[in-house]
Protein backbone atom coordinates (compact mmCIF):
# COMPACT_ATOMS: atom_id res chain seq x y z
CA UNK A 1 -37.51 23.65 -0.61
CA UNK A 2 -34.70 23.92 2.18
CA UNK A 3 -32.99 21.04 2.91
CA UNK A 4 -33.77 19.72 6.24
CA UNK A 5 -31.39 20.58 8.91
CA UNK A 6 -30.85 24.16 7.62
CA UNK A 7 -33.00 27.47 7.53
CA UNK A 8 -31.73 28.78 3.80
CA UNK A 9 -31.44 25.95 2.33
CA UNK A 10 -28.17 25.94 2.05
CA UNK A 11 -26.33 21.89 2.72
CA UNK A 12 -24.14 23.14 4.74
CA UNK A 13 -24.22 26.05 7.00
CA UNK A 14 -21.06 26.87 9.47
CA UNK A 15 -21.07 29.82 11.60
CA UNK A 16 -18.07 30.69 14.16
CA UNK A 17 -17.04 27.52 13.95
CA UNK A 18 -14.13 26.77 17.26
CA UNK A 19 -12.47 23.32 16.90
CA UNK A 20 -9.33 22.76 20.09
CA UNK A 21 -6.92 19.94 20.46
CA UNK A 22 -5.47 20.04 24.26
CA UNK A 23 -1.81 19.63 24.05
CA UNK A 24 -0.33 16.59 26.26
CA UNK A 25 3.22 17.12 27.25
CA UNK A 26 2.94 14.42 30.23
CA UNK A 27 1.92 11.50 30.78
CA UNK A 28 -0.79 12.82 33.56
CA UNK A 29 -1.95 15.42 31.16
CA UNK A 30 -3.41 12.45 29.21
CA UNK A 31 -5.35 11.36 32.69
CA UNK A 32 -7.37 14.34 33.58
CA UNK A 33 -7.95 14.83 29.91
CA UNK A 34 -9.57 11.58 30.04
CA UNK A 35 -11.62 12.69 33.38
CA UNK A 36 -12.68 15.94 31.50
CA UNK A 37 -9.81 18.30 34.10
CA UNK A 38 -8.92 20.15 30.85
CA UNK A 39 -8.45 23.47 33.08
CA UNK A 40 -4.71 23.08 33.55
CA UNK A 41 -3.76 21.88 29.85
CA UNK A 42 -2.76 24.14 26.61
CA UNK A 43 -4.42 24.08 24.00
CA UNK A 44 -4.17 24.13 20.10
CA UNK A 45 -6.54 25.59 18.11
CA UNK A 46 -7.06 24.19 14.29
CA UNK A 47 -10.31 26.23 13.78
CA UNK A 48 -10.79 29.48 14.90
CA UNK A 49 -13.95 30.73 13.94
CA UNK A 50 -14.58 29.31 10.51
CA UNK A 51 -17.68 30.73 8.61
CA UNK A 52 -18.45 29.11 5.43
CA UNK A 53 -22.12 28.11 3.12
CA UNK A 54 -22.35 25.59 0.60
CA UNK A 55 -25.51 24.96 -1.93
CA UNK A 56 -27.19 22.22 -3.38
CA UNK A 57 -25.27 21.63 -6.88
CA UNK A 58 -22.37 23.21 -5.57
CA UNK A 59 -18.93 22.00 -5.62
CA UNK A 60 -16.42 24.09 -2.89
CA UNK A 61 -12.83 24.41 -2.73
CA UNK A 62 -11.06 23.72 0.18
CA UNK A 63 -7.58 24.89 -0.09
CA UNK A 64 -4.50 25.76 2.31
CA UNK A 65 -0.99 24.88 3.45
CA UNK A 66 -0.30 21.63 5.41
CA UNK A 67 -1.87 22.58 8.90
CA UNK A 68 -3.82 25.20 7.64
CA UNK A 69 -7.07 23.14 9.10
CA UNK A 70 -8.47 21.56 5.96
CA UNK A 71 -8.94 17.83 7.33
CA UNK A 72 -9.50 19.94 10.32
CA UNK A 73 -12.65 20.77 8.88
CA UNK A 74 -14.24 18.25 6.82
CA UNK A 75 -13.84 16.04 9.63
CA UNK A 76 -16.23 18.24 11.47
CA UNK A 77 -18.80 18.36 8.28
CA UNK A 78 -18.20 14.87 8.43
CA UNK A 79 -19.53 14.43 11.87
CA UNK A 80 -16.06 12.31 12.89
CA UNK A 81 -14.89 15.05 15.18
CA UNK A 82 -17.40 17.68 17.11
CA UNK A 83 -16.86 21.43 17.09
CA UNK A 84 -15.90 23.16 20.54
CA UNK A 85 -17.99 26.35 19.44
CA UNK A 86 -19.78 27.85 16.95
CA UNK A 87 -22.93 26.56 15.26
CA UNK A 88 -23.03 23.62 12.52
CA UNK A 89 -25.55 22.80 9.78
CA UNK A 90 -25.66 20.03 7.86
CA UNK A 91 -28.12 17.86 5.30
CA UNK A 92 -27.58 14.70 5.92
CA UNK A 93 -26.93 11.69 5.05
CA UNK A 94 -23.35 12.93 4.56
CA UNK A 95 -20.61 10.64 3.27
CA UNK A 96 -16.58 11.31 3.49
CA UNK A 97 -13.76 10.26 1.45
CA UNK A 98 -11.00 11.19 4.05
CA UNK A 99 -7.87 9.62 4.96
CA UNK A 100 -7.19 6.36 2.98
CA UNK A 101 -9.06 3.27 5.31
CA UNK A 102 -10.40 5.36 7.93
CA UNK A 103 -13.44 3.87 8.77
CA UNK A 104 -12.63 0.65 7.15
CA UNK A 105 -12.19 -2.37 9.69
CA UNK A 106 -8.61 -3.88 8.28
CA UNK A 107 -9.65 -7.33 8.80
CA UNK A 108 -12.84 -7.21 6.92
CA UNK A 109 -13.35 -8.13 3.05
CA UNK A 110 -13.89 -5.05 0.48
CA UNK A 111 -17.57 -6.11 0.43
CA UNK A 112 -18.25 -6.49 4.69
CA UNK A 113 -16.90 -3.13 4.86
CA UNK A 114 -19.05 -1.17 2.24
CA UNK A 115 -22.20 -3.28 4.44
CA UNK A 116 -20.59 -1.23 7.57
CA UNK A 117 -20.22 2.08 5.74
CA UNK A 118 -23.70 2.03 5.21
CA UNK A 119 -24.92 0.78 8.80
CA UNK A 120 -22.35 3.82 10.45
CA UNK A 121 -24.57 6.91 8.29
CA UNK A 122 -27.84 5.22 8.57
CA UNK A 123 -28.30 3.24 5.54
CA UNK A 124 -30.42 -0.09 6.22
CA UNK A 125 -28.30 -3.20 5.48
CA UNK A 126 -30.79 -4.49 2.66
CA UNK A 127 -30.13 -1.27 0.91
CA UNK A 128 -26.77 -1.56 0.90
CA UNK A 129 -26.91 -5.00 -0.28
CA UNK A 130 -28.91 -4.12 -3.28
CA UNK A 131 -26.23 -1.56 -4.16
CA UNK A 132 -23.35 -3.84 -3.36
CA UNK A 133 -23.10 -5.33 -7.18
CA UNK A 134 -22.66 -1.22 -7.84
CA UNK A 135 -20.35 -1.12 -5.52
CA UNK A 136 -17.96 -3.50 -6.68
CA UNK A 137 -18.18 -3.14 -10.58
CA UNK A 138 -17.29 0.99 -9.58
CA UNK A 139 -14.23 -0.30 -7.79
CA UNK A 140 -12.87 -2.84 -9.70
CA UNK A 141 -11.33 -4.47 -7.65
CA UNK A 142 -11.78 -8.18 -9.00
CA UNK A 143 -11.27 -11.05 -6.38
CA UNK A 144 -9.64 -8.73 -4.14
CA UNK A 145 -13.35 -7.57 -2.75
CA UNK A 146 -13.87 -10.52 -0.40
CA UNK A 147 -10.13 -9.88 0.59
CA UNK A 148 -8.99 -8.06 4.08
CA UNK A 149 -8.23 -4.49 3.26
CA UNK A 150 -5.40 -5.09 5.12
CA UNK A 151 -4.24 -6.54 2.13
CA UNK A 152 -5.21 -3.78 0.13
CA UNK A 153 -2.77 -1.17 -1.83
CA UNK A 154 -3.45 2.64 -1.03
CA UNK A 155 -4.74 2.68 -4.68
CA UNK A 156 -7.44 -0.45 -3.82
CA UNK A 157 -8.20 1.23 -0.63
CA UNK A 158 -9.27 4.92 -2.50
CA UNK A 159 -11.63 2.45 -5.15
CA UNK A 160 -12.88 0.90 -2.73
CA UNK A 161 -13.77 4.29 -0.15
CA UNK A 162 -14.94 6.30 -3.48
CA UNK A 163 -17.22 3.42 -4.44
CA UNK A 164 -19.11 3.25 -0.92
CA UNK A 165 -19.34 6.55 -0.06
CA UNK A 166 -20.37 8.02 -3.04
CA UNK A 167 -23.12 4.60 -3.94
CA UNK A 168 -25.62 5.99 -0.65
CA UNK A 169 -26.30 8.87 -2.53
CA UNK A 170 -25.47 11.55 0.06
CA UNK A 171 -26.84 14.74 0.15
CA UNK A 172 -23.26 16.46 1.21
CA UNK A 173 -20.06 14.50 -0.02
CA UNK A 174 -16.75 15.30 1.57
CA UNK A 175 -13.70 14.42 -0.33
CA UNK A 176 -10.15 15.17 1.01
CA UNK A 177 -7.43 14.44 -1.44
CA UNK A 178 -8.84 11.52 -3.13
CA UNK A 179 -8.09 11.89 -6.43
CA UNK A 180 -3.70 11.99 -5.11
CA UNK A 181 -3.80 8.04 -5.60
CA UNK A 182 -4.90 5.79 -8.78
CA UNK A 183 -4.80 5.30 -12.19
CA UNK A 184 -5.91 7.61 -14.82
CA UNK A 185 -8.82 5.54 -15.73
CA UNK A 186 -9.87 5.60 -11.65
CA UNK A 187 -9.57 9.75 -10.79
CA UNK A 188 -11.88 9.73 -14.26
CA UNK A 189 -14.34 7.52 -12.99
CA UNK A 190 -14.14 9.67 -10.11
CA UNK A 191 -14.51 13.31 -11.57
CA UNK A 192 -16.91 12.16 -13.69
CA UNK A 193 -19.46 10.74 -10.79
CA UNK A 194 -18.70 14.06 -8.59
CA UNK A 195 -20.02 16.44 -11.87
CA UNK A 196 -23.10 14.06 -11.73
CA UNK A 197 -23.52 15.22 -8.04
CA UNK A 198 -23.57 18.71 -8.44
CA UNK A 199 -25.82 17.78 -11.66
CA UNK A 200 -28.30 16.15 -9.17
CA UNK A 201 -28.36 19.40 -6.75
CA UNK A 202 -26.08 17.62 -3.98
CA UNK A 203 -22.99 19.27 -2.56
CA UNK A 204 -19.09 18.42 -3.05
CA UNK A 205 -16.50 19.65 -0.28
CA UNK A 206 -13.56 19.18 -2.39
CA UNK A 207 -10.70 19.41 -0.75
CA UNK A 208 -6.81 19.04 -2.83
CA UNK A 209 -3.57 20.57 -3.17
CA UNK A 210 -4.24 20.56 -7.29
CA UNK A 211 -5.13 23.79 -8.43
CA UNK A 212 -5.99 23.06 -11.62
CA UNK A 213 -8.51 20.58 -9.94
CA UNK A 214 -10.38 23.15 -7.83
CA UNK A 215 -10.40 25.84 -10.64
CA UNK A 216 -12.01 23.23 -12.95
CA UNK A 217 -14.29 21.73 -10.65
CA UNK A 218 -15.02 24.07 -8.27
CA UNK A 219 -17.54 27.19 -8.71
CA UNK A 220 -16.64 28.62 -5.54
CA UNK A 221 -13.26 28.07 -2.82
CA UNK A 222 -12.35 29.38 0.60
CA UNK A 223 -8.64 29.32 1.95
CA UNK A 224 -7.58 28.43 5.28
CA UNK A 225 -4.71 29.91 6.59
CA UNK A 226 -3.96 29.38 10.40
CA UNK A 227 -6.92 28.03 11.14
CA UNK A 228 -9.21 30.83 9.72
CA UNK A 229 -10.43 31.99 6.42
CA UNK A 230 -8.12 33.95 4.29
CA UNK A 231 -10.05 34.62 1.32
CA UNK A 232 -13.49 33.20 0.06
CA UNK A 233 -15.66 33.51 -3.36
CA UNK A 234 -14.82 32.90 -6.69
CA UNK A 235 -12.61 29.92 -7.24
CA UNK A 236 -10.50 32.17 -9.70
CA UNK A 237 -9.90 35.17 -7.42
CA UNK A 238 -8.93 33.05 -4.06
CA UNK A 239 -6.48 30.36 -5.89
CA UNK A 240 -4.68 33.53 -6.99
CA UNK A 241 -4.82 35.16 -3.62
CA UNK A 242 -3.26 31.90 -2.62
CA UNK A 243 -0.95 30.86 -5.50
CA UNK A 244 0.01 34.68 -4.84
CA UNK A 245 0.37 34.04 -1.62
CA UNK A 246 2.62 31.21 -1.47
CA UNK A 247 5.22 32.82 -4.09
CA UNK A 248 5.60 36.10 -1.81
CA UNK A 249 5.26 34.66 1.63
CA UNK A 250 9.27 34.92 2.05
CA UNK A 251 9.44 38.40 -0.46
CA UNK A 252 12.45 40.32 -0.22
CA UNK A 253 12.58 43.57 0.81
CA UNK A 254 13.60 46.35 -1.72
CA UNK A 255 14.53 49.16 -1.14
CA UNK A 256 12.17 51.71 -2.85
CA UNK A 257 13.40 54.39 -5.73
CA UNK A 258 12.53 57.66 -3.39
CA UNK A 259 14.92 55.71 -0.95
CA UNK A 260 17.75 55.64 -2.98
CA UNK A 261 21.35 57.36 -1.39
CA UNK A 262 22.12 60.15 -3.12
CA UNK A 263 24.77 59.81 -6.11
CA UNK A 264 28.20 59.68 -5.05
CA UNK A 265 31.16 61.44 -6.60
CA UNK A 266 32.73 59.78 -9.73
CA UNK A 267 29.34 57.71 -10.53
CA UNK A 268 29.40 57.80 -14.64
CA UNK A 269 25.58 57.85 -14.93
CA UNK A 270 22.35 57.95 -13.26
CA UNK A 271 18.52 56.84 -13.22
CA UNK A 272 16.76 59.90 -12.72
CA UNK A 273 13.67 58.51 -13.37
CA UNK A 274 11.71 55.27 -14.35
CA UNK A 275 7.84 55.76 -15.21
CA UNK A 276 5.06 52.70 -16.14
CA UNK A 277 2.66 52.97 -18.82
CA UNK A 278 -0.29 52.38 -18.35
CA UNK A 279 0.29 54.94 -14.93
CA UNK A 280 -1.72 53.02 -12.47
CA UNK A 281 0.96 50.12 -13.06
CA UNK A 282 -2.30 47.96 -13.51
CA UNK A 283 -2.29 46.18 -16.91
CA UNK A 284 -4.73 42.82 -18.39
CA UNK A 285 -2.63 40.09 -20.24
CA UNK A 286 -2.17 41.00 -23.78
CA UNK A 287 -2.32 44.48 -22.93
CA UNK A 288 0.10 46.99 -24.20
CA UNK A 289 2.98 48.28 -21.31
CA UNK A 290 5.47 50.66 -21.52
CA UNK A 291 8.66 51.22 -19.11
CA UNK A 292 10.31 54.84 -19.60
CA UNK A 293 13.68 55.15 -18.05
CA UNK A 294 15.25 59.03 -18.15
CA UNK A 295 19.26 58.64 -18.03
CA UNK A 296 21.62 61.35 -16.76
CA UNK A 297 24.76 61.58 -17.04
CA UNK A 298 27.95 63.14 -15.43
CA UNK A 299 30.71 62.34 -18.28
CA UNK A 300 29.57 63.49 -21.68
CA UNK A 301 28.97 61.26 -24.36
CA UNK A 302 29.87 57.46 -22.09
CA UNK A 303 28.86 55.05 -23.98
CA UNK A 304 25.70 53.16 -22.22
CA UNK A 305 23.72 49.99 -22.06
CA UNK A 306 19.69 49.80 -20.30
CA UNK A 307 18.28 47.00 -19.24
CA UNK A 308 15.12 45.74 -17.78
CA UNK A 309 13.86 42.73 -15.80
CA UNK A 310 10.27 41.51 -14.23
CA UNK A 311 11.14 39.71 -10.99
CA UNK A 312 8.31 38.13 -8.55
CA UNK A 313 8.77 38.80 -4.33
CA UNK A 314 11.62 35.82 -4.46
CA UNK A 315 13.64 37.49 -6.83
CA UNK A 316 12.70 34.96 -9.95
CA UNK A 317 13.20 36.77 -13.44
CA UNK A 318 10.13 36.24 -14.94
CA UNK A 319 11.37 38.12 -17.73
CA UNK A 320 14.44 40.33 -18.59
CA UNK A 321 15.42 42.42 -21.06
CA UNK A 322 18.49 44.17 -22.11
CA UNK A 323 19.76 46.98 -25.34
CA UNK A 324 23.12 44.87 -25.16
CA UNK A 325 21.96 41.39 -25.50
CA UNK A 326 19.61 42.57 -28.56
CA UNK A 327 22.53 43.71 -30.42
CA UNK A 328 21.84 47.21 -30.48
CA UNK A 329 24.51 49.95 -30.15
CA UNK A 330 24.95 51.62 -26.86
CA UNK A 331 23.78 55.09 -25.85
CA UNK A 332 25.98 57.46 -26.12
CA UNK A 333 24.52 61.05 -26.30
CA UNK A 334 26.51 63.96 -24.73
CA UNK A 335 23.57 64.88 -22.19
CA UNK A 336 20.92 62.95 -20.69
CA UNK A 337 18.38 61.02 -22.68
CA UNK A 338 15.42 59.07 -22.34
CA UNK A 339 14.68 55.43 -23.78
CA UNK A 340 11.56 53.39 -23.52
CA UNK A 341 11.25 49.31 -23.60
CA UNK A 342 7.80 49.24 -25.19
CA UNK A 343 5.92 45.92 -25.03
CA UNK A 344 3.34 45.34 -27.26
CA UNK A 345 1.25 42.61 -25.66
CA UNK A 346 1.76 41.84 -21.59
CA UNK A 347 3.20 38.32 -21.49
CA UNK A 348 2.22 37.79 -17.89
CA UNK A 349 -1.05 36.03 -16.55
CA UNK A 350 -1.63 37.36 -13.15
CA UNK A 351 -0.04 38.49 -9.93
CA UNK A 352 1.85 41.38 -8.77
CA UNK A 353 5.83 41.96 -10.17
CA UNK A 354 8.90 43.73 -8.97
CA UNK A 355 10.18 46.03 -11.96
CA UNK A 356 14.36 46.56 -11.81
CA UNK A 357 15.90 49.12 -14.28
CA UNK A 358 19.52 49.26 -15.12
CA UNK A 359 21.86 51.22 -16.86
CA UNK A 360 25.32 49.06 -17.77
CA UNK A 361 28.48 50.25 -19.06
CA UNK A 362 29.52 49.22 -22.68
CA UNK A 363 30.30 45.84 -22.51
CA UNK A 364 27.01 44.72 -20.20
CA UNK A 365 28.94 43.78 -17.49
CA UNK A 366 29.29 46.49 -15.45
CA UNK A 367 26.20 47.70 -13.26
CA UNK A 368 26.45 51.24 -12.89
CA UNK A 369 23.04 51.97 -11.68
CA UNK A 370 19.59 50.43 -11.04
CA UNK A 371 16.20 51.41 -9.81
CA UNK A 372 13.82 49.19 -8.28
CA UNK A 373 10.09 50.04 -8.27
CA UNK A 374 8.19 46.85 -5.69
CA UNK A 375 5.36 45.73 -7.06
CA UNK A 376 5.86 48.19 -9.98
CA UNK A 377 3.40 46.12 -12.34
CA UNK A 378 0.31 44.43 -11.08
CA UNK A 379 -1.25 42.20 -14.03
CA UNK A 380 -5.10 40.97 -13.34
CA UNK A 381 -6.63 38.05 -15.31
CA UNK A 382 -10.29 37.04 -16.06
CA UNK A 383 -9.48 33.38 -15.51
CA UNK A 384 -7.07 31.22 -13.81
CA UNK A 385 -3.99 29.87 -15.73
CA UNK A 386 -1.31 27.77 -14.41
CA UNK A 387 1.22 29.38 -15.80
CA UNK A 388 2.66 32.89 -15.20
CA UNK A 389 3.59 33.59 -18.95
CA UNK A 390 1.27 33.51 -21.71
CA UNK A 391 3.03 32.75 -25.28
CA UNK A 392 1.38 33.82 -28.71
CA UNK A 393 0.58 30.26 -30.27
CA UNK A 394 -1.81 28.08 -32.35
CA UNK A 395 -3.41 24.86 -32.67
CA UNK A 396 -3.85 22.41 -35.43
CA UNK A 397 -6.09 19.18 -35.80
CA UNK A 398 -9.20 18.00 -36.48
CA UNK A 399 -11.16 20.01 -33.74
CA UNK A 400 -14.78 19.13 -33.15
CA UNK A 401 -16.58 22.56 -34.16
CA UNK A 402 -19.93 21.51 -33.10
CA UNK A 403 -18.34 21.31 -29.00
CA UNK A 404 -18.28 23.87 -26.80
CA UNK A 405 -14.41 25.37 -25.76
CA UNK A 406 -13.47 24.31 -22.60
């Protein structure tokens, strides 16, 4: 049946969502701000028409640069801050894990403070009282729970928020960053109680700067960028889009191979040509690639050296490889030839490379000519890896064959 508080069921339903900060740059701005004269201020928007669903069982990603409009956000779901626009949906009761303490009162004990959590989303006090003993064995926090969180470490201050806002059960959790402080032993507590969520058919707004966290955990993501959504849908595809994102965000501009200068007089040899295999440049990892480089030359016979690197948009080498450093002899017929680096199985993961070409002179050191094709290889994975290189390897041990892989 459809959660109350929505039309498609859905937990949480945002539509053109609009959330403004005015901008004080005096002292009287603050004044008519506070008398609701807003006309004559500036404004900065954090939300600009945000559109996002989630489902019951559902965990979704929230992920973005610093100021993107994350916290933004799930302080909205939260019902902390109220939207300036748009339209909001949301099952309630809904419980938040965001900044470490907010919401806590600092001179209250661990245990008067979980009793206010509860009365601030609705919970009766009795309830929370029967779940207190819950409460406190979850956060661990010994004698320290009838002690002011003032006193508390940022570590006892994330037990003790995870602990009451995820013992009332909500229908919608919002967690932002809460797994960045801790122990071990604590995040596992914690991952483990948000899979029983989604196991239960509530929702998780998970919001973190750990990839790995939101491509294990997550079914679904949607990236902020600016305020708005960049990408959203499969948590694979849109932490590449992003992960992509940051590493070309300051790319380099190459020039291309048809915009190349002509050759000039007393250059020894040439790139006429360099060609990818497969010819759409697009290749899977572990998939065979080919680069075919067509030398010409201008002095019979020169002895020369080829070389070829995989660069990302920063100019990283990713991967290089060159006839002289693998101890081979250098070219040296008397008219132009062609040679081909052949690669058996693409080493690369995912994203989109720059392919440079070379030719050298015999001792490697010389650069006589080089080709850059942008974006000359674009390799697309089924799954998301950390890593951009993928090395042939195995695995030993006592493996349980009865488990399912992860």
């Amino acid at each position: 049946m459809p959660l109350a508080g929505t039309e498609t069921g859905a937990t949480v339903a945002i539509r053109d969502l609009v959330k403004r900060y005015p901008m004080f740059h005096r002292r009287r701005d603050r004044m008519l701000a506070f008398a609701g004269l807003t006309g004559s201020l500036s404004f900065k928007t954090a939300l600009g028409g945000v559109s996002l669903t989630a489902q019951p069982g559902e965990a979704l990603g929230i992920i973005g640069e610093n100021g993107s409009g994350k916290s933004t956000l799930l302080r909205v779901v939260a019902g902390i801050s109220p939207p300036d626009a748009g339209s909001l949906e949301v099952a309630q009761p809904v419980s938040a894990i965001l900044e470490l303490g907010l919401g806590f009162h600092p001179d209250f004990s661990g245990r008067q403070n979980a009793l206010l959590h509860g009365s601030l989303i609705g919970v009766p006090e009795r309830e929370m009282r029967a779940r207190l003993q819950e409460i406190v064995a979850f956060a661990d926090l010994g004698e320290f729970i009838d002690q002011p969180v003032r006193t508390y470490s940022s570590g006892m201050s994330a037990r003790l928020a995870f602990a009451v806002a995820t013992s009332v059960e909500p229908r919608v959790l919002v967690v932002d960053e809460a797994l960045a402080v801790g122990d071990g032993a604590f995040q596992r507590k914690c991952v483990e109680r948000m899979v029983r969520f989604k196991e239960d058919g509530r929702t998780v707004l998970f919001c973190s700067h750990s990839m790995y966290l939101v491509a294990e955990f997550c079914g679904r993501a949607v990236w902020l960028k600016q305020g708005k959504v960049a990408a959203a849908g499969a948590t694979q595809e849109v932490v590449h889009a992003y992960e992509d994102y940051l590493r070309y965000r300051d790319r380099r501009q190459l020039p291309r191979a048809a915009e190349r200068p002509p050759a000039t007089p007393g250059v020894l040899a040439r790139l006429e040509d360099v060609a990818i295999t497969p010819a759409e440049r697009s290749v899977r990892p572990g998939e065979p690639l080919e680069v075919r480089l067509r030398v010409a030359r201008t002095t019979a016979g020169i002895p020369l050296h080829i070389a070829v690197s995989f660069e990302d948009g920063t100019g990283f080498c990713l991967a290089a490889f060159a006839t002289h450093w693998d101890g081979l002899p250098p070219l040296s017929a008397p008219g132009d030839e062609e040679v081909v680096l052949h690669i058996p199985a693409c080493p690369f993961t995912r994203g989109r490379m720059d392919v440079l070409a070379y030719i050298g002179d015999v001792s490697g050191l010389q650069i006589i000519d080089q080709v850059v094709l942008p974006g000359g290889v674009v390799v697309a994975s089924d799954r998301w890896e950390p890593g951009l290189v993928r090395v042939d390897h195995r695995w030993e041990g006592e493996f349980d064959r009865g488990s399912s892989p992860a």
